[in-house]
N, C-alpha and C. Protein backbone atom coordinates (compact mmCIF):
# COMPACT_ATOMS: atom_id res chain seq x y z
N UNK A 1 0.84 -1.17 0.00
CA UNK A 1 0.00 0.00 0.00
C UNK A 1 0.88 1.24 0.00
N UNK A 2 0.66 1.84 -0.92
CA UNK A 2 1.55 3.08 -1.05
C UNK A 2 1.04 4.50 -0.43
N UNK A 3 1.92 5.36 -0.04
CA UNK A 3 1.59 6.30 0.76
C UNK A 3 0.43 7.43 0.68
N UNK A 4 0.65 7.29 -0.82
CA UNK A 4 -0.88 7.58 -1.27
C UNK A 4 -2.19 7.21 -1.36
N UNK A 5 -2.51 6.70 -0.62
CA UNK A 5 -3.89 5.57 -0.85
C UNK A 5 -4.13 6.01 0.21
N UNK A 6 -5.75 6.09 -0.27
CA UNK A 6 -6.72 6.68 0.29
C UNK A 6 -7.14 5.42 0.84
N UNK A 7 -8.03 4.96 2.25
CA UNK A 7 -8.89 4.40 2.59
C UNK A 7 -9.91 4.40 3.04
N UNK A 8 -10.79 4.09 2.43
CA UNK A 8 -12.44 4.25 2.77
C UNK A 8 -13.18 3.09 2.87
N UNK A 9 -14.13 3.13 3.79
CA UNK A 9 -15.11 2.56 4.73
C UNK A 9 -15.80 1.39 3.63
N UNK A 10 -16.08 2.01 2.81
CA UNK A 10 -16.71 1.58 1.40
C UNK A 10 -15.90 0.75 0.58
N UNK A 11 -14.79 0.33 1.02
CA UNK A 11 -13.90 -0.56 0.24
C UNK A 11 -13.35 -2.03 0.96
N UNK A 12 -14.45 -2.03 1.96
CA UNK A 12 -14.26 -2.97 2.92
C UNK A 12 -15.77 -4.54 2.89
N UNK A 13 -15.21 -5.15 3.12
CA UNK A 13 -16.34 -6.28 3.00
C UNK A 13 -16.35 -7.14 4.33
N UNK A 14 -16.88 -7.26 5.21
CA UNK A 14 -16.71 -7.97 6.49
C UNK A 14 -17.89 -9.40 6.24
N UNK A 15 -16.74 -10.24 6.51
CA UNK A 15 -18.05 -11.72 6.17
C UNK A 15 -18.12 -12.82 7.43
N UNK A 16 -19.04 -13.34 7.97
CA UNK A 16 -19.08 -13.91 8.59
C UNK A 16 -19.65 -15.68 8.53
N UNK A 17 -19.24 -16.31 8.77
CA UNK A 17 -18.88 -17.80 8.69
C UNK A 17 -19.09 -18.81 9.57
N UNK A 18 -19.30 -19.61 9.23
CA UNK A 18 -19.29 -20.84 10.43
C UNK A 18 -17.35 -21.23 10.17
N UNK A 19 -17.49 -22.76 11.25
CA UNK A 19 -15.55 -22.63 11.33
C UNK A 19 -15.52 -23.93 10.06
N UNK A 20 -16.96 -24.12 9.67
CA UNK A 20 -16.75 -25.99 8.68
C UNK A 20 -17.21 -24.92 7.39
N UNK A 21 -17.07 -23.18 7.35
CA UNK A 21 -16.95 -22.58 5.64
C UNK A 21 -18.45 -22.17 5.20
N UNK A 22 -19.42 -22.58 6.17
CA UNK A 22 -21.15 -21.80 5.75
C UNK A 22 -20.88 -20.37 5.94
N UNK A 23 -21.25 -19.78 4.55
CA UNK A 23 -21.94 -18.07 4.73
C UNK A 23 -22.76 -17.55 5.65
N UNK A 24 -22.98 -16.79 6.45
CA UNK A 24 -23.71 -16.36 7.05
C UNK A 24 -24.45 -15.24 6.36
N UNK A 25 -23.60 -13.97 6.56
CA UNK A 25 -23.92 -12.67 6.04
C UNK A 25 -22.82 -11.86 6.22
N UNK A 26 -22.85 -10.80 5.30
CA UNK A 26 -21.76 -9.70 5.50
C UNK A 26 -22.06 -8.47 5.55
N UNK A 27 -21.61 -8.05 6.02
CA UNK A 27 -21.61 -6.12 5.98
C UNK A 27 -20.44 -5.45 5.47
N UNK A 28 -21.02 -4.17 4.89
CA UNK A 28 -20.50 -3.36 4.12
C UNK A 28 -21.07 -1.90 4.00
N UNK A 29 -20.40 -1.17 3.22
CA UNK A 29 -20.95 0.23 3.38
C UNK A 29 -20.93 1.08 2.10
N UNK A 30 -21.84 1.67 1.89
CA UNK A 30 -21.79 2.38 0.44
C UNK A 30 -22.41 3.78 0.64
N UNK A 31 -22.62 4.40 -0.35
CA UNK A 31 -23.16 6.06 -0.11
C UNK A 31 -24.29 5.81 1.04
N UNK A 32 -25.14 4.78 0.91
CA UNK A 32 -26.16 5.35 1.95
C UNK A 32 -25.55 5.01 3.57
N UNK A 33 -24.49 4.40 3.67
CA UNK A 33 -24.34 4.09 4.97
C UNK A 33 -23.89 2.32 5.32
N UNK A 34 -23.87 1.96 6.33
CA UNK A 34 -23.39 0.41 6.56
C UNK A 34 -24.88 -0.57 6.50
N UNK A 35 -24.90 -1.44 5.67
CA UNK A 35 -25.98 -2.36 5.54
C UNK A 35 -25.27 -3.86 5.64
N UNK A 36 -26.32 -4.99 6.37
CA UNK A 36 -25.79 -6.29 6.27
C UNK A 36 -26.60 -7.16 5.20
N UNK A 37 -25.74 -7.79 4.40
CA UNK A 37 -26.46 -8.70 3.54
C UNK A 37 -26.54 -10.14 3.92
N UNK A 38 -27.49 -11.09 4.16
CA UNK A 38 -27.40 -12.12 4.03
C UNK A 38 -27.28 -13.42 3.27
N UNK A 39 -27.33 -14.25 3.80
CA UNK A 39 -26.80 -15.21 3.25
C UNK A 39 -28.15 -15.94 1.48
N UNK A 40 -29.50 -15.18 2.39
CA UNK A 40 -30.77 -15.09 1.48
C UNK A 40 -30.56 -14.32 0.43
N UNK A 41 -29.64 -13.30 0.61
CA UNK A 41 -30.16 -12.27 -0.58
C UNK A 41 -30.84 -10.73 0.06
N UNK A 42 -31.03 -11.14 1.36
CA UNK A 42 -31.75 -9.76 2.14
C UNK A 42 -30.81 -8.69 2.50
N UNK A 43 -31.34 -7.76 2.26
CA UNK A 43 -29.70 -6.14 2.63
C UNK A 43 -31.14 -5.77 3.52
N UNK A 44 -29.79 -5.27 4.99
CA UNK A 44 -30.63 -4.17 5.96
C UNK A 44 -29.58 -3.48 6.55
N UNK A 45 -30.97 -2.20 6.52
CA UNK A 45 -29.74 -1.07 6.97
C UNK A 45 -29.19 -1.74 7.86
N UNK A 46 -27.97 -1.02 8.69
CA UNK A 46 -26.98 -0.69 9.83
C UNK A 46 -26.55 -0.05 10.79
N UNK A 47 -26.69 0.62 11.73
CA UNK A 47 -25.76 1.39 12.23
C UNK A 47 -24.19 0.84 12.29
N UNK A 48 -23.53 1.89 12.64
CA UNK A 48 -21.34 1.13 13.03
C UNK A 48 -21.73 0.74 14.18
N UNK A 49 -22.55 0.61 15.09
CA UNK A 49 -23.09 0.34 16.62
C UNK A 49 -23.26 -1.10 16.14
N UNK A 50 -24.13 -1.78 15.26
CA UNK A 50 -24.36 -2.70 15.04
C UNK A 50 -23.22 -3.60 14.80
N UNK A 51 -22.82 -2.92 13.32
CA UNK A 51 -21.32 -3.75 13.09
C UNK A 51 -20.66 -3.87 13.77
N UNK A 52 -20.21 -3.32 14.93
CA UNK A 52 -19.27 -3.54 16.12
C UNK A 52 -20.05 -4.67 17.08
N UNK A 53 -21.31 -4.70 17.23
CA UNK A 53 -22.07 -6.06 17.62
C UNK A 53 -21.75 -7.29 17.53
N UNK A 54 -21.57 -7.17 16.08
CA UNK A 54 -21.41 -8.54 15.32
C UNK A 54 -19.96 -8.59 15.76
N UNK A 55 -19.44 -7.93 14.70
CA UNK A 55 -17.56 -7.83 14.86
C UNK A 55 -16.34 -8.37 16.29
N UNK A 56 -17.40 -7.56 17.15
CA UNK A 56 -16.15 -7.67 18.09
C UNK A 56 -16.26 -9.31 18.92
N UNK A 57 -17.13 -9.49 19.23
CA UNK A 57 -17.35 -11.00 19.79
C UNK A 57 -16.63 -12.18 18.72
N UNK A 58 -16.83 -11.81 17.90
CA UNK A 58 -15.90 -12.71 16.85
C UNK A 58 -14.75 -12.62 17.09
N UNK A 59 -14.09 -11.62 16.59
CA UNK A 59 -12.72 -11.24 16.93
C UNK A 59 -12.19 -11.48 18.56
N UNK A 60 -12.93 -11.42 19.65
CA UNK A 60 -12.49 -11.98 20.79
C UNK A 60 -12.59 -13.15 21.13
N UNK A 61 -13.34 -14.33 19.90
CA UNK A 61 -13.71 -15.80 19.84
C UNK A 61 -14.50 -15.54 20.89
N UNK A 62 -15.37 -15.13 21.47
CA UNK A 62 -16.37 -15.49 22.66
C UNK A 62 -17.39 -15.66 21.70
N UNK A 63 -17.68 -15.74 20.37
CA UNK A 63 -19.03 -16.96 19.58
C UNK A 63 -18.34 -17.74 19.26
N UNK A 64 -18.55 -19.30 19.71
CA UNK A 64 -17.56 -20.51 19.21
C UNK A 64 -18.19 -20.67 17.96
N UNK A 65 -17.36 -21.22 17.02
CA UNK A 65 -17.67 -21.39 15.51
C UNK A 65 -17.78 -20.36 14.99
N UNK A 66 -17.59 -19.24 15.22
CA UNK A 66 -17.64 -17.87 13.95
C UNK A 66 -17.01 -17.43 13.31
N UNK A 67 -16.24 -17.69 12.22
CA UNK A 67 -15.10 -16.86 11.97
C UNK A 67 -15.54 -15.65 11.37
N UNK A 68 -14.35 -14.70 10.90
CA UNK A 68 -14.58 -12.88 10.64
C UNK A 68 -13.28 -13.09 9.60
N UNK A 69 -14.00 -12.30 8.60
CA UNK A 69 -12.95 -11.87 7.80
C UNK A 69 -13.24 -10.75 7.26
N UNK A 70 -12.07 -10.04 6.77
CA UNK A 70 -12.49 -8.40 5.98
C UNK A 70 -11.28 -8.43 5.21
N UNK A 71 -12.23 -8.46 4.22
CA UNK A 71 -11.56 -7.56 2.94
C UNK A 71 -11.54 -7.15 1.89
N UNK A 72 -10.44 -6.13 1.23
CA UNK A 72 -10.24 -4.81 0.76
C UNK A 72 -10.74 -5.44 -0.76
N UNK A 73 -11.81 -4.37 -0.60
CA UNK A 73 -12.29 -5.07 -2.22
C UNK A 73 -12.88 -3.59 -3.26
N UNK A 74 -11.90 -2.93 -3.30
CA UNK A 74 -12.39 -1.81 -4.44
C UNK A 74 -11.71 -2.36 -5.89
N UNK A 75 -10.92 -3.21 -5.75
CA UNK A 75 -10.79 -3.70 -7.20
C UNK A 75 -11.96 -4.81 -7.99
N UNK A 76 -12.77 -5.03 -7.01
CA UNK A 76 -13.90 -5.73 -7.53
C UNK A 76 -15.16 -5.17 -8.07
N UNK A 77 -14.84 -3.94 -7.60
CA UNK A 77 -16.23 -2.88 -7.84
C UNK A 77 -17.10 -2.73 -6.27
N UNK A 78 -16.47 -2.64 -5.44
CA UNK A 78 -17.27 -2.53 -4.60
C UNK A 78 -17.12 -4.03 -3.42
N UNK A 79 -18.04 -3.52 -2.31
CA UNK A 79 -18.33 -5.14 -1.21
C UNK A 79 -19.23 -5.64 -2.02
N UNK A 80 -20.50 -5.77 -2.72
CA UNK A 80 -21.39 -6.38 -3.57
C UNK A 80 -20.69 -7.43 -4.56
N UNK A 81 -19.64 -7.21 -5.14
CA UNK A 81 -18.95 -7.83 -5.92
C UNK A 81 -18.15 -8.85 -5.35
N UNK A 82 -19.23 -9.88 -4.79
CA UNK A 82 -18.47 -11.48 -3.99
C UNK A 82 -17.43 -11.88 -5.34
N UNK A 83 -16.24 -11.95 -4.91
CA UNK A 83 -15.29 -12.47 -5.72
C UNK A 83 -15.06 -13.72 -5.13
């Protein structure tokens, strides 16, 4: 990442998982704000209150089986663009 690069909120994809590789849902953020998509096909809004809900219990493993991942996806066109 070069010293120039910009980073924005909107270039981020956060996905959440079981630990045996099932989708759950992910969140992401675009002009209107942070929305979670599921694993159905359903988008709902967000607050960052929320995403930190989800997020941080993962990241401290206190939900057994969850994994968290994020990532940088503006070369895909966006978090929408599951690569």
């Amino acid at each position: 990442m070069g010293e120039s690069m910009t980073l924005r909120n909107s270039e981020y994809r956060i996905t959440f998982s079981s630990t045996s590789g099932r989708f759950y849902y992910y969140f992401a953020k675009d002009n209107t704000g942070w929305y979670q998509m599921t694993s159905a096909g359903n988008r709902h809004k967000a607050t960052a209150e929320q995403v930190l809900n989800h997020i941080l219990p993962a990241l401290a493993r206190v939900k057994p089986g969850v994994n968290v991942v994020v990532e940088y996806v503006p070369e895909l066109g966006g978090p929408d663009a599951l690569g």
